[in-house]
N, C-alpha and C. Protein backbone atom coordinates (compact mmCIF):
# COMPACT_ATOMS: atom_id res chain seq x y z
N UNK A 1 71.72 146.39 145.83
CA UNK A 1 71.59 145.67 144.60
C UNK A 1 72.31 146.42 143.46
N UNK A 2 72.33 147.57 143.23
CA UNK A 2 72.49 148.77 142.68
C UNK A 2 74.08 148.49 142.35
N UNK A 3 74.21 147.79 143.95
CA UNK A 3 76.30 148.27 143.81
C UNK A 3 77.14 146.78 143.42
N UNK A 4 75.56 145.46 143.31
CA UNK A 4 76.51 144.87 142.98
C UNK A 4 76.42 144.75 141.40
N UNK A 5 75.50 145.42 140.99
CA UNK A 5 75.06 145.59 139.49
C UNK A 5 76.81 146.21 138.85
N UNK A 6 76.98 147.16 139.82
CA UNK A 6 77.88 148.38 139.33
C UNK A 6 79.27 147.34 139.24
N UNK A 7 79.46 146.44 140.54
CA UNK A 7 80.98 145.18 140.53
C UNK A 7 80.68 144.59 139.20
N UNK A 8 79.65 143.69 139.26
CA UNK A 8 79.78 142.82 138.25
C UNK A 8 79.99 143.73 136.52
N UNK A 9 79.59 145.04 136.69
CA UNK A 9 79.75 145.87 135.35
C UNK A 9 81.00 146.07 134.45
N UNK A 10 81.76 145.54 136.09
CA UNK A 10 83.62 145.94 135.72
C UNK A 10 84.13 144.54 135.98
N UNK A 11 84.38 143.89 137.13
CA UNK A 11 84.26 142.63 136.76
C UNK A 11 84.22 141.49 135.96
N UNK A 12 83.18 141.41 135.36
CA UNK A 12 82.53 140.58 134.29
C UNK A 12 83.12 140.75 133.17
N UNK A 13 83.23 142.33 132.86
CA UNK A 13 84.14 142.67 131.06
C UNK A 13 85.86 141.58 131.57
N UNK A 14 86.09 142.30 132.94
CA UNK A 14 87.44 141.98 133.50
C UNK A 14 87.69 140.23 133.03
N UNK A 15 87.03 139.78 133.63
CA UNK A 15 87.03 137.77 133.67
C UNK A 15 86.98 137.60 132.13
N UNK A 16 86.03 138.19 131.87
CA UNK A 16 86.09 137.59 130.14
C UNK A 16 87.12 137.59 129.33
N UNK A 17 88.05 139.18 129.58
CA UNK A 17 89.13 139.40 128.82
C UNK A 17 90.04 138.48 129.40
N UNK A 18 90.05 138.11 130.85
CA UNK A 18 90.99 137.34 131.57
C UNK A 18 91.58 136.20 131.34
N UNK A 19 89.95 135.36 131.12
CA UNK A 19 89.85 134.12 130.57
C UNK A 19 90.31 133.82 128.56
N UNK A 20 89.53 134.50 128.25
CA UNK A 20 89.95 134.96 126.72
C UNK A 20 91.53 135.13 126.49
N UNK A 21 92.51 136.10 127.31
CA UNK A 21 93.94 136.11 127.52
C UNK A 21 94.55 134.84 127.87
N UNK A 22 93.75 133.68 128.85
CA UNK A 22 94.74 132.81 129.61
C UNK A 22 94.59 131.91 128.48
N UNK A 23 93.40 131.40 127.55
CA UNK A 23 92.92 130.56 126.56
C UNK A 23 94.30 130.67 125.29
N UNK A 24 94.35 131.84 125.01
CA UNK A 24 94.96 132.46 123.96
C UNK A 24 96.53 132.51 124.49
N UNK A 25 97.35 132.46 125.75
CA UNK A 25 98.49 132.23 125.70
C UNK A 25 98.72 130.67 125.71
N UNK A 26 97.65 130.00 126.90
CA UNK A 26 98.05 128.26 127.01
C UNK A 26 97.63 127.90 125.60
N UNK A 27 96.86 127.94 124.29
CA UNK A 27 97.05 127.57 123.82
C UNK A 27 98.70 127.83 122.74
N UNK A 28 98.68 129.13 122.44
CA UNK A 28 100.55 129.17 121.80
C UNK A 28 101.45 128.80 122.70
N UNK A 29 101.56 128.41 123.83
CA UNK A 29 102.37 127.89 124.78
C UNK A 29 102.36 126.29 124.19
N UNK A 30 101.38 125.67 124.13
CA UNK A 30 101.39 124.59 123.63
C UNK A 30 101.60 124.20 122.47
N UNK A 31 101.17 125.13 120.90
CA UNK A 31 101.79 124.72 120.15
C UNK A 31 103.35 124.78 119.91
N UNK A 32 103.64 126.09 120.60
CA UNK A 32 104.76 126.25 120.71
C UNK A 32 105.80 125.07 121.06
N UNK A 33 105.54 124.55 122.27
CA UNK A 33 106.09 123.35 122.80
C UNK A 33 105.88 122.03 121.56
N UNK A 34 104.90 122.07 121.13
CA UNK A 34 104.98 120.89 120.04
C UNK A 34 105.70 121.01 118.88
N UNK A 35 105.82 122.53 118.42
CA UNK A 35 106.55 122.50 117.20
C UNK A 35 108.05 122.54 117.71
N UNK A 36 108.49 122.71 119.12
CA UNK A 36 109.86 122.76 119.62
C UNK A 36 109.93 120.94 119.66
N UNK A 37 108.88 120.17 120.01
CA UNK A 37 109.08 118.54 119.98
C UNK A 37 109.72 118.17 118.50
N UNK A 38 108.80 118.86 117.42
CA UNK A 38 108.70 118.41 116.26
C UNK A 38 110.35 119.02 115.85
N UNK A 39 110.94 119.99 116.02
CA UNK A 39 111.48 119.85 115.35
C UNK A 39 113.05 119.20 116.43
N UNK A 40 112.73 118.75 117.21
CA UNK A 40 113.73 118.14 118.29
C UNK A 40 113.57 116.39 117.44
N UNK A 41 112.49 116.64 117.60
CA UNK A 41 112.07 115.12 116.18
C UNK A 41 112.92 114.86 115.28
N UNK A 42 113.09 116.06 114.28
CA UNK A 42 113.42 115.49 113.50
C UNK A 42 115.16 116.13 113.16
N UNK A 43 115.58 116.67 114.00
CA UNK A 43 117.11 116.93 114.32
C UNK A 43 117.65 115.34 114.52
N UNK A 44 116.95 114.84 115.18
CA UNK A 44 116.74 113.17 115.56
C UNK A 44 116.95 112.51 114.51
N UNK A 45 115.88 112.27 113.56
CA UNK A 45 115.97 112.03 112.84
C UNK A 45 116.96 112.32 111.33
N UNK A 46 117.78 113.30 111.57
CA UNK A 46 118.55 113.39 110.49
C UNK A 46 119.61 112.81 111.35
N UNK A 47 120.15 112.73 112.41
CA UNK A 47 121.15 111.80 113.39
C UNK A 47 120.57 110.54 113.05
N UNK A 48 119.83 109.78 113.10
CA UNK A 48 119.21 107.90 113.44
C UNK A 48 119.55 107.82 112.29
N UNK A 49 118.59 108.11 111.19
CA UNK A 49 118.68 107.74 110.04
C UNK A 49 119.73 107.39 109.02
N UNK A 50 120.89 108.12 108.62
CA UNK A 50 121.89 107.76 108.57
C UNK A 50 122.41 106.43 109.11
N UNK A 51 122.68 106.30 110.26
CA UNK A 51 122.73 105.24 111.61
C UNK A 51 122.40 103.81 111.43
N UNK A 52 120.62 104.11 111.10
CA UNK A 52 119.78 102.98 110.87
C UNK A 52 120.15 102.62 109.47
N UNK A 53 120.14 103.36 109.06
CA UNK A 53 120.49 102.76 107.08
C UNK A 53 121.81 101.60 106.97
N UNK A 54 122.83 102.43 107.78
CA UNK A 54 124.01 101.83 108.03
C UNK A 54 124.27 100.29 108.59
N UNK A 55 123.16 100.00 109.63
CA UNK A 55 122.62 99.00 110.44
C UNK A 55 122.14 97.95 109.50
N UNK A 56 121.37 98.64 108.21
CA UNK A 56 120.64 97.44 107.43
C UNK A 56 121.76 97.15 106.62
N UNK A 57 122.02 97.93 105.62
CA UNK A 57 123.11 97.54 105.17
C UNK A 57 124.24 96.89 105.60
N UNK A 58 124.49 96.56 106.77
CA UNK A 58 125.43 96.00 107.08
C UNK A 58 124.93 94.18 107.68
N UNK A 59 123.40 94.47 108.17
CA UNK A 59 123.22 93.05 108.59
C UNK A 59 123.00 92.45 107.03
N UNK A 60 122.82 93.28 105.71
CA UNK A 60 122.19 92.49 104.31
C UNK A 60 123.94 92.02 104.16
N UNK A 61 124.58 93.23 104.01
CA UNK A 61 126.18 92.24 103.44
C UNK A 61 126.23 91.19 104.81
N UNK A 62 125.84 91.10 106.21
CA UNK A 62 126.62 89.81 106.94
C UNK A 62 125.27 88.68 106.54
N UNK A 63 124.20 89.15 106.05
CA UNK A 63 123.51 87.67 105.58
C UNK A 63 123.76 87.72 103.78
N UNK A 64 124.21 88.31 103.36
CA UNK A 64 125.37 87.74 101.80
C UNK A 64 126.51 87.19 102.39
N UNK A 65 127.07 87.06 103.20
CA UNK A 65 128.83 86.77 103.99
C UNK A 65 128.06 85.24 104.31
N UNK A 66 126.86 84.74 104.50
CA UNK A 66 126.68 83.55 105.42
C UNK A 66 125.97 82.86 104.53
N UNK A 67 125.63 83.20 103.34
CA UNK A 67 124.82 82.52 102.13
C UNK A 67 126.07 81.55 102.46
N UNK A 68 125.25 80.18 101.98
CA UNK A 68 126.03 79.16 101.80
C UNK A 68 126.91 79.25 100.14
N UNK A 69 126.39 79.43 99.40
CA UNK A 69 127.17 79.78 97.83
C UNK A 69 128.33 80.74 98.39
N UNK A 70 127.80 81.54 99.02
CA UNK A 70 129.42 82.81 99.05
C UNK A 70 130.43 82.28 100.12
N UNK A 71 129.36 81.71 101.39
CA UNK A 71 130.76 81.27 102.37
C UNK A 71 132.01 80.11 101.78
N UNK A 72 131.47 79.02 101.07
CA UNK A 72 131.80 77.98 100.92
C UNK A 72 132.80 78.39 99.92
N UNK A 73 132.79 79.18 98.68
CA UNK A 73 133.82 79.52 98.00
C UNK A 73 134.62 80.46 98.65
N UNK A 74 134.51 80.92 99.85
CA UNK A 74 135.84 82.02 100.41
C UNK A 74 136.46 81.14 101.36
N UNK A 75 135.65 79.63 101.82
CA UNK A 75 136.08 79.23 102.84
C UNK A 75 137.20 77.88 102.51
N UNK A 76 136.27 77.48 101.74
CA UNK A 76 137.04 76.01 100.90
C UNK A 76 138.44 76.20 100.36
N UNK A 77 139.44 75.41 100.87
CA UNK A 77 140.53 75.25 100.51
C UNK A 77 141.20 73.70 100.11
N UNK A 78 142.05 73.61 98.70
CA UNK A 78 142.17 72.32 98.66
C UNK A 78 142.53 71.56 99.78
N UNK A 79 142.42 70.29 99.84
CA UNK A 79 143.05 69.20 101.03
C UNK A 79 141.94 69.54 102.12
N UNK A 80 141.12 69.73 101.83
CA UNK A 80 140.23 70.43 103.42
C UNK A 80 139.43 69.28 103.64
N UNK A 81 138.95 68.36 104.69
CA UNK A 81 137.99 67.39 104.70
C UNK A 81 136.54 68.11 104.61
N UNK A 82 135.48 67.08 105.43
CA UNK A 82 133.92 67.48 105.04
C UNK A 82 134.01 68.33 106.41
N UNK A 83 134.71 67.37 107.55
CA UNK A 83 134.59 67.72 108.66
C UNK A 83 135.51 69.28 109.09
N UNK A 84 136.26 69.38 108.36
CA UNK A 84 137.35 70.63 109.01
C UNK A 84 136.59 71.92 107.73
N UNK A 85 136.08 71.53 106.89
CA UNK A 85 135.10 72.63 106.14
C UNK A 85 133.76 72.80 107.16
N UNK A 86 133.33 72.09 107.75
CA UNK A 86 132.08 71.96 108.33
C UNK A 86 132.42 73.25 109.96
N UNK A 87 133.36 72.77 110.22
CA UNK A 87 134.57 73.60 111.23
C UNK A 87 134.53 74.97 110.81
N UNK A 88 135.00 75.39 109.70
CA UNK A 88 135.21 76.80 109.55
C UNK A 88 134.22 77.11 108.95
N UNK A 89 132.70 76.55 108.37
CA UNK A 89 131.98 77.42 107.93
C UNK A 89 131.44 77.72 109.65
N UNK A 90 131.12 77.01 110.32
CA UNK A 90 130.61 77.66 111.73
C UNK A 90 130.99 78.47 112.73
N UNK A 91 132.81 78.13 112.01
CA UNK A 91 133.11 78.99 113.00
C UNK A 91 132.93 80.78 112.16
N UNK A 92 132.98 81.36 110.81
CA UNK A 92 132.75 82.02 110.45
C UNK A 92 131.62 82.71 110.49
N UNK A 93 130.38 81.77 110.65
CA UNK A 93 129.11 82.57 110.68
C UNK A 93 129.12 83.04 111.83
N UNK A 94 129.78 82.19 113.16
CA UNK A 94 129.44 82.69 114.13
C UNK A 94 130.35 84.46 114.65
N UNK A 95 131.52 84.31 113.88
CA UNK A 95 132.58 85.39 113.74
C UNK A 95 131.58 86.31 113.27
N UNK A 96 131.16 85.85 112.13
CA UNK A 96 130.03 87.72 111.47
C UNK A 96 128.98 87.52 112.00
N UNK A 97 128.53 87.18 112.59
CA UNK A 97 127.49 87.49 113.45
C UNK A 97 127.80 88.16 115.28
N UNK A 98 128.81 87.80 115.66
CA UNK A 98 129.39 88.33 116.74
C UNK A 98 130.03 89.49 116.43
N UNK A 99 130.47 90.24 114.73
CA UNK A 99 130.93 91.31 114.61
C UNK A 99 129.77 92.29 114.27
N UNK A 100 128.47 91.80 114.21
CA UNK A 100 127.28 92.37 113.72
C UNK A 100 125.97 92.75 114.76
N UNK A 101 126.71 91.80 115.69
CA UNK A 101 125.73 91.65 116.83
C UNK A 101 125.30 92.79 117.39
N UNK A 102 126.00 94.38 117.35
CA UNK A 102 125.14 95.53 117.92
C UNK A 102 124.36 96.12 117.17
N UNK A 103 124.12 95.53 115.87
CA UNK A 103 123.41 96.14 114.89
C UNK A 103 122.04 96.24 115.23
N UNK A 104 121.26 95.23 116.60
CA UNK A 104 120.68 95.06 116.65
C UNK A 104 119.91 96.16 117.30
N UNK A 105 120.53 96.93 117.96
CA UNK A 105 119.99 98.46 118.19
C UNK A 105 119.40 98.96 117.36
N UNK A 106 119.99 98.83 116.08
CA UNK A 106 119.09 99.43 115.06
C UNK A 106 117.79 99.42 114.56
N UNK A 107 117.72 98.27 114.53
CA UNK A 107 116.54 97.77 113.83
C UNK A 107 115.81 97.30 114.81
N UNK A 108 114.30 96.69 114.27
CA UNK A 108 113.37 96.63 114.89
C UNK A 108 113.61 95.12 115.58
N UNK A 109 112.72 94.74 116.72
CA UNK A 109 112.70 93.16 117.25
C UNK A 109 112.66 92.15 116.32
N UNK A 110 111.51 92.80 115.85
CA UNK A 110 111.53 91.66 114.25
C UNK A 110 112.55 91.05 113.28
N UNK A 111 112.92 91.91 113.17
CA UNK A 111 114.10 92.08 111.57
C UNK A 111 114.90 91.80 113.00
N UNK A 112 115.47 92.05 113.92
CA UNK A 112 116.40 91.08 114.56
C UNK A 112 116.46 89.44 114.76
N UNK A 113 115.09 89.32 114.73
CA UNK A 113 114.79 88.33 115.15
C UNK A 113 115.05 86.80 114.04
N UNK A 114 114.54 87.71 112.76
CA UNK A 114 114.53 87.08 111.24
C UNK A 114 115.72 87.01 111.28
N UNK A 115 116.75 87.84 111.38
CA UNK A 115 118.18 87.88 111.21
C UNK A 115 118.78 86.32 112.38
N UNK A 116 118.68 86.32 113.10
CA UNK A 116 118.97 85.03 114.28
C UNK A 116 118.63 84.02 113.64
N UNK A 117 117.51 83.86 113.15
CA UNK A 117 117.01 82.31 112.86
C UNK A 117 117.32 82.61 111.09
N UNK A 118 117.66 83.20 110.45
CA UNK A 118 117.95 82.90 109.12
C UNK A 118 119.66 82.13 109.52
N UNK A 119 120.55 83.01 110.65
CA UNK A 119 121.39 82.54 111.32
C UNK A 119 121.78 80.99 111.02
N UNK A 120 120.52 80.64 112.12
CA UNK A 120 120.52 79.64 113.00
C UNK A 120 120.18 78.32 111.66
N UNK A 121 119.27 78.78 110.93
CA UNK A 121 119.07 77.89 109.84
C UNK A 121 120.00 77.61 108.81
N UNK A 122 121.13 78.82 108.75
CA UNK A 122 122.44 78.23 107.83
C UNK A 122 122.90 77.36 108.18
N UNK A 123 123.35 77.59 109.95
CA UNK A 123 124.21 76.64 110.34
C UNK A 123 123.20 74.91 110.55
N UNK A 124 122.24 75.04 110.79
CA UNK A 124 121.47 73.60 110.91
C UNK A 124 121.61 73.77 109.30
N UNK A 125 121.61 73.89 108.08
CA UNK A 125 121.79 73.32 106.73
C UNK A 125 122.71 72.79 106.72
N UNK A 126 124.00 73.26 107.53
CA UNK A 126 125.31 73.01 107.41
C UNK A 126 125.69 71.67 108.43
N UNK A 127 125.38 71.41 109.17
CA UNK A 127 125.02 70.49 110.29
C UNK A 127 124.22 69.14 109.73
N UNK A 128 123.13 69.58 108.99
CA UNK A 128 122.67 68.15 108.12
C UNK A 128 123.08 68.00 107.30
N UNK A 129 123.98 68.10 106.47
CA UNK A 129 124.42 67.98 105.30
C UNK A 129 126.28 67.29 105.98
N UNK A 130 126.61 67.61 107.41
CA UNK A 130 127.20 66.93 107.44
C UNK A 130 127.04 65.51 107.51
N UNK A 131 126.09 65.57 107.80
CA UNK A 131 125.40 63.87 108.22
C UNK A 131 125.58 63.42 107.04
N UNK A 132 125.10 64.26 106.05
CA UNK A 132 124.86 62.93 104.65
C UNK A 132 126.11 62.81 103.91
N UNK A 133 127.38 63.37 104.60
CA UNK A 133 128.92 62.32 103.56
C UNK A 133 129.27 62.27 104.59
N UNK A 134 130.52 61.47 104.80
CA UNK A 134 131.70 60.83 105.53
C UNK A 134 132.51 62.06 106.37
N UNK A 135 132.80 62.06 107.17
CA UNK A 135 133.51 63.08 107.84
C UNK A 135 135.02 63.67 107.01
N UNK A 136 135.48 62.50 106.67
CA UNK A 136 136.87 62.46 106.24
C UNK A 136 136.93 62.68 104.72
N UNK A 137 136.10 62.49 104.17
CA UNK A 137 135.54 62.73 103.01
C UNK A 137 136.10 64.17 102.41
N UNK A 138 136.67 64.26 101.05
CA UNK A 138 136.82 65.90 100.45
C UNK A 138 135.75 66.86 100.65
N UNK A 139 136.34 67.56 100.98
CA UNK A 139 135.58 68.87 101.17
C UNK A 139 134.82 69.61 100.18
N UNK A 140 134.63 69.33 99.51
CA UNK A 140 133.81 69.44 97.95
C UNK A 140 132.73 68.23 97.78
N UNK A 141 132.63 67.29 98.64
CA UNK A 141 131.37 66.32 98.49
C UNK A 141 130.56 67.54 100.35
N UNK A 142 130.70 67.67 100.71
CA UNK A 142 130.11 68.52 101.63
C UNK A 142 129.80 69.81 101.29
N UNK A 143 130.70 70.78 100.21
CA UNK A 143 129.99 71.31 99.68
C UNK A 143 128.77 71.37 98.26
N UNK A 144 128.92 70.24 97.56
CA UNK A 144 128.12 69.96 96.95
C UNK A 144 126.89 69.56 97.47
N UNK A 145 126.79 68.65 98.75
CA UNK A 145 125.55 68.38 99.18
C UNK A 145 125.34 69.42 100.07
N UNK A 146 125.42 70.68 100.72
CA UNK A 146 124.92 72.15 100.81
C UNK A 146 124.52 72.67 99.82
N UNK A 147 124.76 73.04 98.88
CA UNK A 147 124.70 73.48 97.83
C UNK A 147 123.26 72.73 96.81
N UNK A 148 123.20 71.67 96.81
CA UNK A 148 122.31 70.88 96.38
C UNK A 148 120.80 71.22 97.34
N UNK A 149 121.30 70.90 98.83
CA UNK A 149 120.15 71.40 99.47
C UNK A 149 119.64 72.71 98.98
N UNK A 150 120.35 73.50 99.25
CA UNK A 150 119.97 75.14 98.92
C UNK A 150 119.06 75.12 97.16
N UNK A 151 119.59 74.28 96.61
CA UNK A 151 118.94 74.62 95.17
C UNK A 151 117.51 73.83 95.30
N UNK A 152 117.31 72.57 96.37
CA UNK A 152 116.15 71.95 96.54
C UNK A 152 115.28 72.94 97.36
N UNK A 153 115.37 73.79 97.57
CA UNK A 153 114.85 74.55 98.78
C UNK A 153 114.39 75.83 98.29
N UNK A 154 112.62 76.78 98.17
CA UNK A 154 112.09 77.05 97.94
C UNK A 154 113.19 78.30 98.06
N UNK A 155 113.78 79.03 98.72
CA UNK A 155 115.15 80.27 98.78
C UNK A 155 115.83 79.68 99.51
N UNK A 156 117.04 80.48 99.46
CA UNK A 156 118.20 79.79 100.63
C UNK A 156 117.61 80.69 101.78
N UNK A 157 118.11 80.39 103.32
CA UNK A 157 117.62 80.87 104.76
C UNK A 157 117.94 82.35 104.39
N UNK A 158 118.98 83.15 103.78
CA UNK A 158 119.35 83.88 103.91
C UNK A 158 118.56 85.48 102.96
N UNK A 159 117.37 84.63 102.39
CA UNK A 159 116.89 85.36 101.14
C UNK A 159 115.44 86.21 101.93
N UNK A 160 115.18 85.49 102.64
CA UNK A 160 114.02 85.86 103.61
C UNK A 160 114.27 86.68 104.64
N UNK A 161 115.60 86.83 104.85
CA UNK A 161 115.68 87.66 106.03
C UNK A 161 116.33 89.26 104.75
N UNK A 162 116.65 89.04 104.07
CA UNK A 162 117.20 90.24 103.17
C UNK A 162 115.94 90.86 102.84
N UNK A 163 115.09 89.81 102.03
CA UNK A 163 113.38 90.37 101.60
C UNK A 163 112.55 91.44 102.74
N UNK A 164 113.11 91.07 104.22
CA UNK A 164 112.37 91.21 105.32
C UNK A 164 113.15 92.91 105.36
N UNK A 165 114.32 93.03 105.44
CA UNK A 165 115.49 93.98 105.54
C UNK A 165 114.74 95.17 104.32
N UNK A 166 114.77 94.41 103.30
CA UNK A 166 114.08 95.27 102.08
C UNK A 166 112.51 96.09 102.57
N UNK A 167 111.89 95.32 102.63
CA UNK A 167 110.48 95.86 103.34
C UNK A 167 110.71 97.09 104.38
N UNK A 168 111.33 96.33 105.65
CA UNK A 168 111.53 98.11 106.21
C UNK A 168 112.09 99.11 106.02
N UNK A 169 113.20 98.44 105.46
CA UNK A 169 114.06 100.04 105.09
C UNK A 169 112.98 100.88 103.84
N UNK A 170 111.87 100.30 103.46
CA UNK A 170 111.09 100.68 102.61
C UNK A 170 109.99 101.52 103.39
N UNK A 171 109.53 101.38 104.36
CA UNK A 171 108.57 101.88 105.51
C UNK A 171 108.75 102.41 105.84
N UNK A 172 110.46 102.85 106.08
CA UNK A 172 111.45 103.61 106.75
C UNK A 172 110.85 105.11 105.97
N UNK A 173 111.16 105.18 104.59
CA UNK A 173 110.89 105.95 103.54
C UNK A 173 109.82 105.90 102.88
């Protein structure tokens, strides 16, 4: 009894310091590893950011490029009918949007998503409004009745997806 009194005498100090040592490296092993995450984080982050900023800013100027007010005065040319204006505003949105289209990496599902259907809703403004003049008709009675819509209409499609753009890049920071 005597001798196992005498093991456990040396032993026992032994385990404690043992355990006490293994506690005390796995834990700085671990912060260690987290502050090596953190700052792998944010090396990251001074790379994205830049990146992402670039991303918003560029889908806000291609939904200013597709406002109906800005397309229609870069697009309209005298002698142009309703129908051959109706032609190049679609084919333009669809041009900046096919030159914008990887932007979508950037940003979130959402704000991609707003971005598509603010899209999709220029061109259906543009699409009913052909209906309501004559095909052959000057190209200035087609943009007036766009234009008219947009002023009947609580924002133009394109104001909601910028508002939306504004908000995160705000969350962002």
């Amino acid at each position: 009894m005597e001798t196992l009194f005498e093991v456990l005498k040396y032993t026992l100090p032994s385990l404690v310091v043992f355990a006490t040592s293994y506690l005390i490296i796995k834990t700085f092993i671990e912060n260690d590893q987290k502050k090596r995450k953190m700052e792998l984080r944010m090396a990251n982050l001074k790379t994205i950011t830049p990146v992402k900023l670039q991303a918003y800013e560029r889908l806000t100027i291609f939904l200013e490029r597709i406002a109906p007010e800005s397309i229609i005065i870069r697009i309209m040319e005298p002698n142009m009918t309703s129908a051959q204006l109706q032609s190049s505003l679609l084919k333009v949105i669809r041009a900046e949007f096919e030159h914008n289209v990887s932007q979508q990496v950037y940003v979130s599902s959402q704000a991609w998503s707003v971005i598509k259907t603010s899209k999709e809703q220029t061109i259906k403004l543009i699409n009913t409004s052909i209906d309501k003049v004559d095909r052959d008709s000057p190209a200035i009675n087609l943009s007036r009745t766009i234009l008219e819509t947009v002023i009947s209409m609580k924002s133009a499609p394109n104001q909601a997806a910028i508002d939306f753009l504004k908000g995160e890049i705000q969350q962002i920071f």
